[in-house]
Protein backbone atom coordinates (compact mmCIF):
# COMPACT_ATOMS: atom_id res chain seq x y z
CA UNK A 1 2.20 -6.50 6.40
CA UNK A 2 -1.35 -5.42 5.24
CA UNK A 3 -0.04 -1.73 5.56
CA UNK A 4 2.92 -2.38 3.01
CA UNK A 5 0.77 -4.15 0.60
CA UNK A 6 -1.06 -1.04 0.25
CA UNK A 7 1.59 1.38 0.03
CA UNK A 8 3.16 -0.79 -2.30
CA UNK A 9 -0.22 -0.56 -4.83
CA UNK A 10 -0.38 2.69 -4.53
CA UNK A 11 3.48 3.53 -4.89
CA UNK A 12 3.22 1.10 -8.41
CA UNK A 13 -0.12 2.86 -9.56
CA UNK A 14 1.37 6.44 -8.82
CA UNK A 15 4.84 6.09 -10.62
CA UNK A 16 2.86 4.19 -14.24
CA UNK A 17 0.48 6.63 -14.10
CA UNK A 18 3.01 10.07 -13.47
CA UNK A 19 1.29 10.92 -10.53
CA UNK A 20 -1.86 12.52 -12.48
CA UNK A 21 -5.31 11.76 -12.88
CA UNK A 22 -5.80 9.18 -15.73
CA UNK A 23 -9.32 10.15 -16.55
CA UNK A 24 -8.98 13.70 -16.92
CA UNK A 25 -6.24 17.01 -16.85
CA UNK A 26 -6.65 17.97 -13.50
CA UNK A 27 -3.39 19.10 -11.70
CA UNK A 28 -5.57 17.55 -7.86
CA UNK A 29 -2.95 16.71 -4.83
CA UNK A 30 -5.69 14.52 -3.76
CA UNK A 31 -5.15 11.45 -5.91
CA UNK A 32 -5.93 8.30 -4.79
CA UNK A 33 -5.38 4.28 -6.45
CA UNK A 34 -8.62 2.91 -7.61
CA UNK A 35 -8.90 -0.72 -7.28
CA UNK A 36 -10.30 -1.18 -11.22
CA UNK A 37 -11.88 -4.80 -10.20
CA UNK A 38 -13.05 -4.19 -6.22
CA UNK A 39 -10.90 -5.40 -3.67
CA UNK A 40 -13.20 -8.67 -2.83
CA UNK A 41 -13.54 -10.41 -5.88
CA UNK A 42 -9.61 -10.52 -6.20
CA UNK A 43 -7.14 -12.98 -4.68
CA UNK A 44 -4.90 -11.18 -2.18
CA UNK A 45 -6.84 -7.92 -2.54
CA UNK A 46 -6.32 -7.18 -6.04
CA UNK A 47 -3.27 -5.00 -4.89
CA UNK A 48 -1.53 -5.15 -7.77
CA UNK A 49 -1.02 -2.27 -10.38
CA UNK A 50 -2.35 -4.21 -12.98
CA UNK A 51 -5.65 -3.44 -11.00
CA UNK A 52 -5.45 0.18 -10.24
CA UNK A 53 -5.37 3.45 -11.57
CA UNK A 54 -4.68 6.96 -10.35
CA UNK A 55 -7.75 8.88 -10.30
CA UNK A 56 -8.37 12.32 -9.00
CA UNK A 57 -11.02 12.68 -6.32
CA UNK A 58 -13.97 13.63 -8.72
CA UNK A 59 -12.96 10.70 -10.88
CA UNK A 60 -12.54 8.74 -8.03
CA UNK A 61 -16.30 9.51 -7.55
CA UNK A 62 -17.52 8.44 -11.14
CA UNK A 63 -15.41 5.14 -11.17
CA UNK A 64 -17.06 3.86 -7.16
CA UNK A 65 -20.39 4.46 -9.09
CA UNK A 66 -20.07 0.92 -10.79
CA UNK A 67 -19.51 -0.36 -7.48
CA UNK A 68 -21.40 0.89 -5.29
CA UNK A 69 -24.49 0.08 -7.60
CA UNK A 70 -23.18 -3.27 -8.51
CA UNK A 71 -22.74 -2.74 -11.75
CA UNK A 72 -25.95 -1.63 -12.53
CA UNK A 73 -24.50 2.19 -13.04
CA UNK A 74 -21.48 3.45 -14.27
CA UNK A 75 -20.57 6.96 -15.59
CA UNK A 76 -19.62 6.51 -19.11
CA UNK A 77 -15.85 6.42 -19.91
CA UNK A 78 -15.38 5.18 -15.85
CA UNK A 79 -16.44 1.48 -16.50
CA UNK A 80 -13.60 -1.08 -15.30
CA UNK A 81 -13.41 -2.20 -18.66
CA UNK A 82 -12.59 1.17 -19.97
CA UNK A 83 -10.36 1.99 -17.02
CA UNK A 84 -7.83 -1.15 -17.77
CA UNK A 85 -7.84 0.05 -21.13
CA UNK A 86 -6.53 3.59 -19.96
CA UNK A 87 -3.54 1.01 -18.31
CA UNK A 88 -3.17 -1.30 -21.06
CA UNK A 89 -4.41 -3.80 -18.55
CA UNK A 90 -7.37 -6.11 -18.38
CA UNK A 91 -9.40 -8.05 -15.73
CA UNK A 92 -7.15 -11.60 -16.55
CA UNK A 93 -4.03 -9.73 -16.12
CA UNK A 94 -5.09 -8.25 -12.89
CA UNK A 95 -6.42 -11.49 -11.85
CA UNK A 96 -3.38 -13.52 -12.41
CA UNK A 97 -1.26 -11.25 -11.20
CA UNK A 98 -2.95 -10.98 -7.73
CA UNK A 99 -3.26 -14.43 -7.69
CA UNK A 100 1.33 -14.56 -7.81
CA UNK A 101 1.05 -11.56 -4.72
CA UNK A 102 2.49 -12.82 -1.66
């Protein structure tokens, strides 16, 4: 069940965003959806595409920096705020939404 969630997300995130990086013009195979708002502070996950966007792996990179220092550090252009506005998305959307996933 968990399994389809996910390839669900990232099936959604892959087809809005083309299949290419959001952030930048690289032509990468190694794309991966980035949870915008991390995974734990989301109802259900947060696996909704309202809440992710594809990122390349070096962009992938700049975007975990505002988690992984809880948002104490972020690589400008890569905050979550800026990446929702690269989706026309926002934190409430992504929130409510996740909140309807069953």
């Amino acid at each position: 069940m968990k399994k389809d969630i996910r390839q669900t997300f990232r099936k959604e995130v892959f087809t809005r965003d083309g299949n290419h990086c959001k952030c930048c013009p690289s032509t990468s195979t190694e794309l991966d959806a980035h949870h915008i708002t991390d995974r734990s502070e989301m109802a259900n996950g947060g696996y909704v595409k309202e809440n992710g966007i594809t990122l390349c792996k070096e962009c992938h990179l700049k975007a975990e920096k505002f988690h992984m220092t809880g948002g104490k550090e972020f690589v400008e252009g890569y905050h979550p705020e800026d990446l929702y506005k690269l989706i026309d998305s926002s934190k409430g959307k992504a929130v409510l939404m996740s909140q309807l996933l069953k």
